[in-house]
Protein backbone atom coordinates (compact mmCIF):
# COMPACT_ATOMS: atom_id res chain seq x y z
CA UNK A 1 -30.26 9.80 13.16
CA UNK A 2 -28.38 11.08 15.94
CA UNK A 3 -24.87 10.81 16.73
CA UNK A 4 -23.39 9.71 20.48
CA UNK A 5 -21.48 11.85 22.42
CA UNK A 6 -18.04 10.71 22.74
CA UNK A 7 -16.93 8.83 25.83
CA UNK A 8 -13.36 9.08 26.82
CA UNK A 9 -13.33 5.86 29.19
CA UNK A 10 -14.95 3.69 25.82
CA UNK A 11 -12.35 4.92 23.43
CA UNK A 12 -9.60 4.06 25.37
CA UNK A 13 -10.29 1.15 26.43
CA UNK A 14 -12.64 0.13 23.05
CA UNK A 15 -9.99 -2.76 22.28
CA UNK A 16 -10.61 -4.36 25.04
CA UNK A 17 -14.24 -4.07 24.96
CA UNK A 18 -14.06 -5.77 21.25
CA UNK A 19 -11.64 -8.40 22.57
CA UNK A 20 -14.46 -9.17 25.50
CA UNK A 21 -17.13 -9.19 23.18
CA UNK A 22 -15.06 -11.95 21.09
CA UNK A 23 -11.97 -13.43 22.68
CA UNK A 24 -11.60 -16.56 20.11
CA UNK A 25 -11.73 -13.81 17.27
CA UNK A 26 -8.88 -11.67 19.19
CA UNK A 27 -7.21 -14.39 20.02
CA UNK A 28 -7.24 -15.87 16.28
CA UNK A 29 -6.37 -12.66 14.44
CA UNK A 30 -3.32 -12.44 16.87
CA UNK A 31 -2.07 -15.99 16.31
CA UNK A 32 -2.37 -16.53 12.61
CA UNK A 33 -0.64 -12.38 12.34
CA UNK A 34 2.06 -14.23 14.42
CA UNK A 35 2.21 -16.64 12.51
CA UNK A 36 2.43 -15.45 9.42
CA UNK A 37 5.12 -12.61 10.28
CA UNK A 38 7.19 -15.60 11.91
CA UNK A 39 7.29 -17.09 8.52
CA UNK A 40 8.15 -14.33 6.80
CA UNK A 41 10.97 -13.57 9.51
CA UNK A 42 12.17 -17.12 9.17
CA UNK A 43 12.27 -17.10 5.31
CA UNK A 44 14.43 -13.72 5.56
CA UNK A 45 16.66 -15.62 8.04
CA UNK A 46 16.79 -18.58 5.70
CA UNK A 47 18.35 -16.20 3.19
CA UNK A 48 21.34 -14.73 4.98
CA UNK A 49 22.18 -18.63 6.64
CA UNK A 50 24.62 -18.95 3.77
CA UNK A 51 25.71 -15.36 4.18
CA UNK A 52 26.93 -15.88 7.22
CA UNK A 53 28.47 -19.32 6.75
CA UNK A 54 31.07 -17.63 3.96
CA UNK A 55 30.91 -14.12 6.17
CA UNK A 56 32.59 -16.07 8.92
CA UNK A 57 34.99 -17.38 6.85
CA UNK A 58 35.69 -13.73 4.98
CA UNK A 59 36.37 -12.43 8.81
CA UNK A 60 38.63 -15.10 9.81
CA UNK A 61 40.77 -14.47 6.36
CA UNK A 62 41.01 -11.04 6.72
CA UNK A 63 41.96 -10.89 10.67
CA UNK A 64 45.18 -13.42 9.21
CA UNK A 65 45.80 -10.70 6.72
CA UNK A 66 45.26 -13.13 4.18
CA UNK A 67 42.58 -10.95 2.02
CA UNK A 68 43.32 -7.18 0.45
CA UNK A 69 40.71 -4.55 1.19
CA UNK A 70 39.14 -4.44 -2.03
CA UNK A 71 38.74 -8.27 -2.26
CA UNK A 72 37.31 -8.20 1.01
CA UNK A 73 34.65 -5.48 -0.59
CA UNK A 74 34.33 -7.96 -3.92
CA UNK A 75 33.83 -11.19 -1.82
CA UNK A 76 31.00 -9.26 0.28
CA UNK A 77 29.17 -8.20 -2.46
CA UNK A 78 29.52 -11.43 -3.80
CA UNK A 79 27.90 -12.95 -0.75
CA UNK A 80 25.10 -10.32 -1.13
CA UNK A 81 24.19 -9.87 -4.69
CA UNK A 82 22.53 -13.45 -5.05
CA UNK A 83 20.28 -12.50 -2.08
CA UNK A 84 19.48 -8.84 -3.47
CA UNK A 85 16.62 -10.38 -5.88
CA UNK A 86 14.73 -11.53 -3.35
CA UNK A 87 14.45 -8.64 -1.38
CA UNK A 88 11.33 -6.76 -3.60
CA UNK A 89 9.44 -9.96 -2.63
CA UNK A 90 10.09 -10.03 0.63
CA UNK A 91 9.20 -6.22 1.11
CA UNK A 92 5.87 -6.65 -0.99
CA UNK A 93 4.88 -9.52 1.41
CA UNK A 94 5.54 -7.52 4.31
CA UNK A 95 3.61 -4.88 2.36
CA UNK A 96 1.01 -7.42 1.72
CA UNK A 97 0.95 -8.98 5.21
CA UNK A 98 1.00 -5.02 6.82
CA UNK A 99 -2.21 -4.24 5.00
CA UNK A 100 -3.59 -7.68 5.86
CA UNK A 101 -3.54 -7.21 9.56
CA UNK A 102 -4.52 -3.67 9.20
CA UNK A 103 -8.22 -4.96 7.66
CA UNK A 104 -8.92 -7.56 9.80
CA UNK A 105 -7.89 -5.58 13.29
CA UNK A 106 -10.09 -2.90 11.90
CA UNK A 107 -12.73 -4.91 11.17
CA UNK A 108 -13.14 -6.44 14.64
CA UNK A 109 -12.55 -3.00 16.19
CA UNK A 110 -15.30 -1.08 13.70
CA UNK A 111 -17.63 -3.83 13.27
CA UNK A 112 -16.82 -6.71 15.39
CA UNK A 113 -16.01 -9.08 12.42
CA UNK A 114 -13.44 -11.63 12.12
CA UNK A 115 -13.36 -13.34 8.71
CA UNK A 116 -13.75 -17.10 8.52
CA UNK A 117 -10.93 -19.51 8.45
CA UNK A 118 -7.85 -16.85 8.06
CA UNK A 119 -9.39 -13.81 8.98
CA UNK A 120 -6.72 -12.22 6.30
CA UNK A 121 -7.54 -11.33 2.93
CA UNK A 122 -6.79 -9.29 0.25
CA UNK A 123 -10.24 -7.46 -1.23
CA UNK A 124 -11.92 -4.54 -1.17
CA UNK A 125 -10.97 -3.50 2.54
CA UNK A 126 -7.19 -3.69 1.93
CA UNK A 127 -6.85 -2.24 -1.42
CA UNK A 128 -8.79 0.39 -0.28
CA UNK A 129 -6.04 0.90 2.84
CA UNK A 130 -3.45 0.44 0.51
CA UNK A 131 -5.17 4.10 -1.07
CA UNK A 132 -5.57 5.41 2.54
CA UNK A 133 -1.78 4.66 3.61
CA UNK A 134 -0.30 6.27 0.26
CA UNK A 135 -2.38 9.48 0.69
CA UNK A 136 -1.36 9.64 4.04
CA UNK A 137 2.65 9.08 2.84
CA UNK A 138 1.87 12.26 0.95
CA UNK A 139 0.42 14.13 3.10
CA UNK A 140 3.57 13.21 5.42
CA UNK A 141 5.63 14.55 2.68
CA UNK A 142 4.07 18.07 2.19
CA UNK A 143 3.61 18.73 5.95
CA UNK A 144 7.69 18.15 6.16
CA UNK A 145 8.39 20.07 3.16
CA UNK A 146 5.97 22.80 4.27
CA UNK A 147 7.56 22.77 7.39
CA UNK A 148 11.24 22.81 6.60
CA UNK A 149 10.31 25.91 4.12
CA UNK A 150 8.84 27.77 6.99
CA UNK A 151 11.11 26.91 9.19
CA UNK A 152 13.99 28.02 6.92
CA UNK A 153 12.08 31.30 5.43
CA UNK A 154 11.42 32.00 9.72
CA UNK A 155 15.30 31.71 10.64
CA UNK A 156 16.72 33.24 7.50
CA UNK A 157 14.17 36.46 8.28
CA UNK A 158 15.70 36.44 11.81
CA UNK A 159 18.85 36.24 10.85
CA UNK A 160 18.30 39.16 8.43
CA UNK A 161 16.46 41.51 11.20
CA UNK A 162 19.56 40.33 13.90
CA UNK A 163 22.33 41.05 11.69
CA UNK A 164 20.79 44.18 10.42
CA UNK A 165 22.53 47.53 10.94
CA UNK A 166 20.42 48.72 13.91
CA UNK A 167 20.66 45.53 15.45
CA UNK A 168 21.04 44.91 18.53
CA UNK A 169 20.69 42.18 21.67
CA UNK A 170 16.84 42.56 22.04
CA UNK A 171 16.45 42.33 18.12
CA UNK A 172 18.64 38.85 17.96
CA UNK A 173 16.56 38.31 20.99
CA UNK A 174 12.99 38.80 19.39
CA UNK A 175 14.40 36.97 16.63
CA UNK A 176 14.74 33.78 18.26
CA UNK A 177 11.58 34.30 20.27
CA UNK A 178 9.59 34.85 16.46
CA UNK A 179 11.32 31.44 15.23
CA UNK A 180 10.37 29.50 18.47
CA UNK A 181 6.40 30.64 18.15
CA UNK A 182 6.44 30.06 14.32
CA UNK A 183 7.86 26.20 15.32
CA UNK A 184 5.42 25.94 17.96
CA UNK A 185 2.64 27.24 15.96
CA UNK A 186 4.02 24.28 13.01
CA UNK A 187 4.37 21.70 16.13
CA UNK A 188 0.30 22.58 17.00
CA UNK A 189 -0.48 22.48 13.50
CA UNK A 190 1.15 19.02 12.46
CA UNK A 191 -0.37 17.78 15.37
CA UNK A 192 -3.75 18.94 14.53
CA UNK A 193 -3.59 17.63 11.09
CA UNK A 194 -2.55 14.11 12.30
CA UNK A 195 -5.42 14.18 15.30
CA UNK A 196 -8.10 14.91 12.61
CA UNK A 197 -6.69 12.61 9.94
CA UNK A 198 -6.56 9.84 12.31
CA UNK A 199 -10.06 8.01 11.51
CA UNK A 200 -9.62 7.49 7.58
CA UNK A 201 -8.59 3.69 8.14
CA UNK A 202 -11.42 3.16 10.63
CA UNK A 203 -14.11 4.88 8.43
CA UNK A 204 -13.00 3.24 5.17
CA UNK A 205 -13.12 0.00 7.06
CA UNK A 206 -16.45 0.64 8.77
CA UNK A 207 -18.31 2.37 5.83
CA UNK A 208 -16.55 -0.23 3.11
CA UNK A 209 -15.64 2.31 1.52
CA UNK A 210 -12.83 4.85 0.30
CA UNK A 211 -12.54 7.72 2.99
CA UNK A 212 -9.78 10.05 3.31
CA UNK A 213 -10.84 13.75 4.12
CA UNK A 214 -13.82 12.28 5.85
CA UNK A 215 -11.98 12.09 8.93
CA UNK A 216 -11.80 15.57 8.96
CA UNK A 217 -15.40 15.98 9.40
CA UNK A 218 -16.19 12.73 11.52
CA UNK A 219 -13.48 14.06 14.09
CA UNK A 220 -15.00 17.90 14.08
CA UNK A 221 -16.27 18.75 17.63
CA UNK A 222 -13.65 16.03 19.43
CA UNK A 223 -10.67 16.72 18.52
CA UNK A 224 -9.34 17.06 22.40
CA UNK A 225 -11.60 14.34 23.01
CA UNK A 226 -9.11 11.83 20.75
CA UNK A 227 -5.96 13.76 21.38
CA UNK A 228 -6.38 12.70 25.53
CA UNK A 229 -7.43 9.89 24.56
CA UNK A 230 -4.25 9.17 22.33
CA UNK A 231 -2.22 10.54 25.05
CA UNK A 232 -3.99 8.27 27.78
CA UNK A 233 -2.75 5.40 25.72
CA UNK A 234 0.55 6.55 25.09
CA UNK A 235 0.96 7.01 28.98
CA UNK A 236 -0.85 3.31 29.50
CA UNK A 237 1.41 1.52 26.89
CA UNK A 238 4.40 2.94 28.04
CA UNK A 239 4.17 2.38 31.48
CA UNK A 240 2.89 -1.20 30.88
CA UNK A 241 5.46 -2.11 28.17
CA UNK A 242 8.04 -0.71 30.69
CA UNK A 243 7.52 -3.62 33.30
CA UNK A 244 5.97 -6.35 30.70
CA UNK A 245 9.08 -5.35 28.74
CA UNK A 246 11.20 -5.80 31.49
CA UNK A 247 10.42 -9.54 32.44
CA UNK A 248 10.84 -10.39 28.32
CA UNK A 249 14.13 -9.38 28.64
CA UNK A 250 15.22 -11.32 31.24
CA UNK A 251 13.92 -14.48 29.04
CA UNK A 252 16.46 -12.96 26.53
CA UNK A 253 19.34 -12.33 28.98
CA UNK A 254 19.01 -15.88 30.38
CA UNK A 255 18.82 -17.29 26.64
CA UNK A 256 22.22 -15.28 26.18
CA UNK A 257 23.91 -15.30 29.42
CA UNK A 258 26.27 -18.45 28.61
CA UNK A 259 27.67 -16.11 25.48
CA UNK A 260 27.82 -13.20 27.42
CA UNK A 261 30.02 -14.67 30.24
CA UNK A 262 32.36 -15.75 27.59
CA UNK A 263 32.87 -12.66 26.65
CA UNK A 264 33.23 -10.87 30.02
CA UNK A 265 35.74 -13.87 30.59
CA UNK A 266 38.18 -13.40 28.05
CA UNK A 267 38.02 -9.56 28.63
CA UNK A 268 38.82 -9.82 32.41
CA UNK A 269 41.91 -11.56 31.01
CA UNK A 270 42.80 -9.14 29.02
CA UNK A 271 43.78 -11.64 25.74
CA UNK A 272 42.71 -10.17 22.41
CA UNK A 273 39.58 -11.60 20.82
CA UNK A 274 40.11 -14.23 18.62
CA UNK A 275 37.29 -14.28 15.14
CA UNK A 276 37.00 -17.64 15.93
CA UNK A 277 36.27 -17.71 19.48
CA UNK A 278 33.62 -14.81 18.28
CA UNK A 279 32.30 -16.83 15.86
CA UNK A 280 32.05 -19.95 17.83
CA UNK A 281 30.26 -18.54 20.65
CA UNK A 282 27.76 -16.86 18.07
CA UNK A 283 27.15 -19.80 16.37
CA UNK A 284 26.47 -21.97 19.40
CA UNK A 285 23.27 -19.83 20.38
CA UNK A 286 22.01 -20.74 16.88
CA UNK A 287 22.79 -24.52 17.69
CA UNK A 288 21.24 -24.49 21.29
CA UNK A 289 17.53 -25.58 21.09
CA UNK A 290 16.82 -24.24 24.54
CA UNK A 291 18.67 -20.94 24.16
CA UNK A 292 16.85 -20.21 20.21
CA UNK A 293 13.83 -21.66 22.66
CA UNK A 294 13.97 -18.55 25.11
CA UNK A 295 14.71 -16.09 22.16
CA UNK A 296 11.90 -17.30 20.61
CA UNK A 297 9.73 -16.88 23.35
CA UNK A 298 10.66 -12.99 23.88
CA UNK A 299 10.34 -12.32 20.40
CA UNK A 300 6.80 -14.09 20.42
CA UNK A 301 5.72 -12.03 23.64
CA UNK A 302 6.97 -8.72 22.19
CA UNK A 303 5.23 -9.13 19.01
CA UNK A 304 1.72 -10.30 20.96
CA UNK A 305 2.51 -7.01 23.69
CA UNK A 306 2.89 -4.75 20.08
CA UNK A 307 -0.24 -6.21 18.97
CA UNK A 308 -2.25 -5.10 21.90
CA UNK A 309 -0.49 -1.46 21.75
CA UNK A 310 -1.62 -0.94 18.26
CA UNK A 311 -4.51 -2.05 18.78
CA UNK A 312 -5.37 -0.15 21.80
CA UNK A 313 -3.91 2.58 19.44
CA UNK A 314 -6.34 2.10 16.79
CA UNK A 315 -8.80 1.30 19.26
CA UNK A 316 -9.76 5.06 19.51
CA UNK A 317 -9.88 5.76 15.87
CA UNK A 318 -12.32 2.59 15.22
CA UNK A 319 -14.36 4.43 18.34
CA UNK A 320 -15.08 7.74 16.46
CA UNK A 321 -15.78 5.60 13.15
CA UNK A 322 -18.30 3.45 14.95
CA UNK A 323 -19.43 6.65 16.83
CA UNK A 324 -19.84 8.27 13.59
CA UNK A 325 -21.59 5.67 11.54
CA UNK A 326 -24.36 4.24 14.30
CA UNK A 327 -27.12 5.58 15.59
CA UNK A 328 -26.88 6.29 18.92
CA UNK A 329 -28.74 3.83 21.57
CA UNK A 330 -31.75 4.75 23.64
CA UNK A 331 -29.59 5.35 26.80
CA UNK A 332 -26.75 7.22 24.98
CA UNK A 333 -28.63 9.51 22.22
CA UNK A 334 -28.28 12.87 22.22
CA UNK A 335 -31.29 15.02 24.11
CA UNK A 336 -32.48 17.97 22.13
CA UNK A 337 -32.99 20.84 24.74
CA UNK A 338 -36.42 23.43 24.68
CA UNK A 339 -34.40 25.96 22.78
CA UNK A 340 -33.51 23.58 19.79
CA UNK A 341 -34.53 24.42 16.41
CA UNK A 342 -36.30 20.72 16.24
CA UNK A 343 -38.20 21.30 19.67
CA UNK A 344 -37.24 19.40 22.74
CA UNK A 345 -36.34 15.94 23.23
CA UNK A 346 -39.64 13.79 24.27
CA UNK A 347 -39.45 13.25 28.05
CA UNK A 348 -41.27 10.70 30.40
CA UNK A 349 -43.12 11.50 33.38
């Protein structure tokens, strides 16, 4: 079995070739994830409703002077403390939900699958991510400790050698230079690590099974390949998110324009800010249908416009997985020259 060469143009742009090869499936993995992170939004918002009922009161009371500092303090974590308990639950849904969206975007990108009915589950694929995500939360953790130690051990040495009794301007001088190459050298390293780490969602996804250090070999031979393509994306998301961005928040400026006025009123006439009027202007977004409307709407197109980025993002990891894992095809395989140990590649003609 041979393995393709790796193709720049495909791995950028390998999300949208999956989304062409199955729109519906895109499409459907994109609404029900929006779906089900509005809910989960929504029941966090449901939670602090009441908070802010009794926190608009607790202002009001203690711009009248009416409440002491520490029974402001005793009243807010009154407020708070009922709502704590719930919080674990919400994070291991959004835990939950994180991992759920992981799978199935990596399934379509590795293997073209979308999972009947909701295309989110929780099996084999996302357990196994939930493995892949904690080793690479350690790994995060030693390459910052490793790096803070060398970092620290590389300044304290230069501050020895510059403060020494022969010092002088060119040895405080050399000193710095030393400590900027050692953080460079870190910089190039961390960045190497994370390059060659990238593909250990992808390949667990692809190969259904547990792959960490994998990557490491499956990205051997490309690694500038995937960093320009990374970098390609980076470029493409920001510049796209810049002007896509831009037109969302005008939906969100025209949604809060009315409140905004109000305030640009009363300080052009220079009267001090009444809680009230604060509160009253606040709470009359929340009671506007057509104003929570519009800051719906943004929130809905920045979440879809994330969606694509990450998954143009993943996009070139899932590349190098599928790259990796399939033979390549008959117009795409790799040729074996004269001077290879196998012979040459058969040729026609």
């Amino acid at each position: 079995m041979t393995v393709r060469s790796f193709d720049i143009g495909n791995a950028i742009f390998h999300f949208f070739k999956r989304f062409g090869e199955n729109p519906g499936g895109a499409l459907w993995i994109m609404i029900c994830q929006t779906v089900l992170v509005g809910l989960l939004a929504a029941a966090g918002v449901a939670l602090f409703v009441p908070v802010w009922d009794n926190l608009s009161q607790l202002i009001i009371l203690d711009d009248a002077g009416q409440l002491s500092d520490e029974e402001a303090v005793r009243r807010v974590f009154g407020m708070l403390m009922p709502i704590m308990g719930f919080m674990p639950f919400i994070a291991l849904a959004g835990i939950a939900l994180a991992l759920m969206s992981q799978a199935a975007w990596l399934r379509f990108l590795t293997r073209g699958e979308v999972k009947p009915g909701l295309p989110f589950r929780l099996g084999g694929d996302e357990f196994r991510l939930l493995g892949v995500n904690i080793l690479y939360w350690v790994l995060g953790v030693v390459i910052y400790f490793g790096f803070m130690t060398f970092f620290a051990i590389s300044v304290v040495g230069a501050g020895v050698a510059a403060g020494g009794r022969d010092a002088n301007v060119f040895t405080g001088a050399a000193g710095g230079l030393i400590v900027a190459l050692i953080v460079l050298v870190l910089l190039i390293a961390v960045l190497v690590i994370a390059v060659r780490m990238a593909c250990a969602p992808a390949l667990t996804v692809h190969q259904s099974r547990f792959r960490f250090f994998e990557s490491w070999t499956a990205t051997r031979g490309v690694f500038w390949h995937m960093l320009v393509s990374y970098i390609a994306v980076a470029v493409m998301a920001f510049i796209l998110s810049s002007i896509i961005g831009g037109f969302i928040q005008l939906a969100f400026l025209g949604a809060l324009w009315p409140v905004l006025m109000e305030f640009i009123t009363l300080e052009a006439s220079g009267a001090k800010a009444d809680p009230q009027q604060v509160i009253d202007a606040i709470s009359n977004i929340f009671a506007n249908p057509v104003t929570m409307g519009m800051i719906g709407l943004g929130f809905v197109l920045s979440y879809l416009m994330q969606i694509v980025w990450e998954g143009m993002w993943h996009g070139v990891a899932a590349y190098n997985a599928q790259r990796v894992g399939e033979e390549g095809s008959a117009d795409d395989r790799t040729v074996l020259e004269r001077d290879h140990p196998m012979g040459a590649s058969p040729r026609e003609g």
